[in-house]
Protein backbone atom coordinates (compact mmCIF):
# COMPACT_ATOMS: atom_id res chain seq x y z
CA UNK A 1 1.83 7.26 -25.91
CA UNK A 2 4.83 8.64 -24.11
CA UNK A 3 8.12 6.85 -24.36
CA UNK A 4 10.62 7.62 -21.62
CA UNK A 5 14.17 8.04 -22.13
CA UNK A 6 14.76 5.14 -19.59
CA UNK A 7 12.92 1.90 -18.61
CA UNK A 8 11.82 1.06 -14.50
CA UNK A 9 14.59 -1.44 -14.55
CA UNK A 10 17.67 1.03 -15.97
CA UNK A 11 16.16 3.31 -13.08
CA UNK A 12 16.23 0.82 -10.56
CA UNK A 13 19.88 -0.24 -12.14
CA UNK A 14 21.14 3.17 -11.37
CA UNK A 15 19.60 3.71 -8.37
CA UNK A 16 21.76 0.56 -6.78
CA UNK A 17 24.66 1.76 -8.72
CA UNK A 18 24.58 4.78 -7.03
CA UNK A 19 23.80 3.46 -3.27
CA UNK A 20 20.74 5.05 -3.44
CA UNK A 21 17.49 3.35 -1.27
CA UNK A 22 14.31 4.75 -1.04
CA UNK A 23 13.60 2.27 1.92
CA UNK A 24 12.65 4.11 5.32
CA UNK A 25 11.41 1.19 7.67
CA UNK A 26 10.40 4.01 10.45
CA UNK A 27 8.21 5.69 7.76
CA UNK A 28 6.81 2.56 7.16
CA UNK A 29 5.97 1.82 10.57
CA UNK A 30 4.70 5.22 10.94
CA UNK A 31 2.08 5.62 8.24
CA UNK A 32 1.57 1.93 7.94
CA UNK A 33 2.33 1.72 3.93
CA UNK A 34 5.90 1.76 1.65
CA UNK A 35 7.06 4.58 0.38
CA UNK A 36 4.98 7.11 2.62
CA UNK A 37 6.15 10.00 4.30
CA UNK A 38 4.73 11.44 7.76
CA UNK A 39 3.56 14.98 7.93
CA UNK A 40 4.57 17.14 11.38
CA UNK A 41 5.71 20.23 12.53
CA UNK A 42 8.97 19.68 12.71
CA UNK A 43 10.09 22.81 14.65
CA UNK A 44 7.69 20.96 17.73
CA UNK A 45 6.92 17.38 17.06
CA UNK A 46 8.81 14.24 16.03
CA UNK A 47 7.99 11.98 12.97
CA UNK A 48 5.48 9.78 15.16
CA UNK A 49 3.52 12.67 15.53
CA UNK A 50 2.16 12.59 12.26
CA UNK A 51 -1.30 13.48 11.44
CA UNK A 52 -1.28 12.13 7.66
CA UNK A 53 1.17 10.52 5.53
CA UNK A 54 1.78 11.45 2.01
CA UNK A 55 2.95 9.76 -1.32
CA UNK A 56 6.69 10.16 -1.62
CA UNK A 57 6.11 9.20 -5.73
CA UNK A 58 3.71 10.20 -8.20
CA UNK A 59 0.86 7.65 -8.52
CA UNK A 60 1.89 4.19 -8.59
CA UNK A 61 3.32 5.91 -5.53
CA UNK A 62 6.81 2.81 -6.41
CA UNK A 63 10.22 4.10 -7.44
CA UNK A 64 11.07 3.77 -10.92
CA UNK A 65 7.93 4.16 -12.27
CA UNK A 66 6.31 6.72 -14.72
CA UNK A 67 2.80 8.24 -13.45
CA UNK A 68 -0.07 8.71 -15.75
CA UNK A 69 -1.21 12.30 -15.58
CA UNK A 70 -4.13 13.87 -17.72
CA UNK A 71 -6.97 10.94 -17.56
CA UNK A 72 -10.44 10.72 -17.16
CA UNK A 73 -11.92 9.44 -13.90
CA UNK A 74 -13.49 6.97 -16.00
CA UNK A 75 -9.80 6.02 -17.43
CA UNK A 76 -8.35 6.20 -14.07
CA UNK A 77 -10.79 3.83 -12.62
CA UNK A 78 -10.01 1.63 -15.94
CA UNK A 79 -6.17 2.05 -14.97
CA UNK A 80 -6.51 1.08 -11.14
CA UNK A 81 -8.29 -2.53 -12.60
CA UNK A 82 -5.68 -2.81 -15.12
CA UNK A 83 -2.74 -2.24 -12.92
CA UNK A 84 -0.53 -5.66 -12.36
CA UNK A 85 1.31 -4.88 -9.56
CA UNK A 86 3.37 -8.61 -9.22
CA UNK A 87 4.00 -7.60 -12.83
CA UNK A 88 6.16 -4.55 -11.53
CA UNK A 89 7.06 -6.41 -8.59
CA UNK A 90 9.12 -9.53 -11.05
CA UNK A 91 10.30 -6.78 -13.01
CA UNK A 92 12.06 -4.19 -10.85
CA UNK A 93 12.63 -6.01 -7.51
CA UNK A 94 10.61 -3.95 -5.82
CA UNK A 95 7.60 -4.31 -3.80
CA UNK A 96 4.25 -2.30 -3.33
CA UNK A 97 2.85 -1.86 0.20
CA UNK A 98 1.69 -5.11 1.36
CA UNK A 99 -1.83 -2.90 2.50
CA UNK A 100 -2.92 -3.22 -1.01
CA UNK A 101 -1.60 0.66 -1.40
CA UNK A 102 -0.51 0.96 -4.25
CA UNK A 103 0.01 4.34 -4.65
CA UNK A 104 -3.50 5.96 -5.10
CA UNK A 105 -5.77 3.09 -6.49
């Protein structure tokens, strides 16, 4: 098992140290999920032009939180069940998309 140099709630610590949001209430609205990002051609069409939306993070597709790479589809399926999202949620402060998106799953 991997141990990472920080935990989700240093990174989320920093993060408001810093100023930094990754909120985007347009993007949102757009693609209809948190933490989604609309894909155009921006040299001819605004954001609400998108076609698809795309993960901004690496599968839980939340802030602050470490992806598992290298599974089995077996293990992913296993990992989807597993996941406790309102776990993350009373951690971090954070939310995942109301849609039941949560990131790939």
């Amino acid at each position: 098992m991997t141990e990472h140099p920080a935990t989700p709630e240093a990174c989320v610590a920093k993060l408001r140290e810093a100023g930094i949001s990754y909120e985007q209430s347009e993007s949102d609205r757009i693609c209809g999920a948190r933490y989604m990002a609309p894909l155009y051609d921006a040299s001819r069409e605004q954001p609400q032009d998108e076609r698809a939306c795309v993960d901004r993070f690496e599968f839980p597709n939340i802030p602050c939180t470490y992806s598992v790479v290298w599974v089995r589809a077996r293990e992913a399926a296993l990992l989807c069940e597993a996941e406790d999202i309102d776990d993350f949620e009373s951690h971090t402060g954070l939310t995942a998309t109301s849609s039941g998106n949560a990131g790939g799953c």
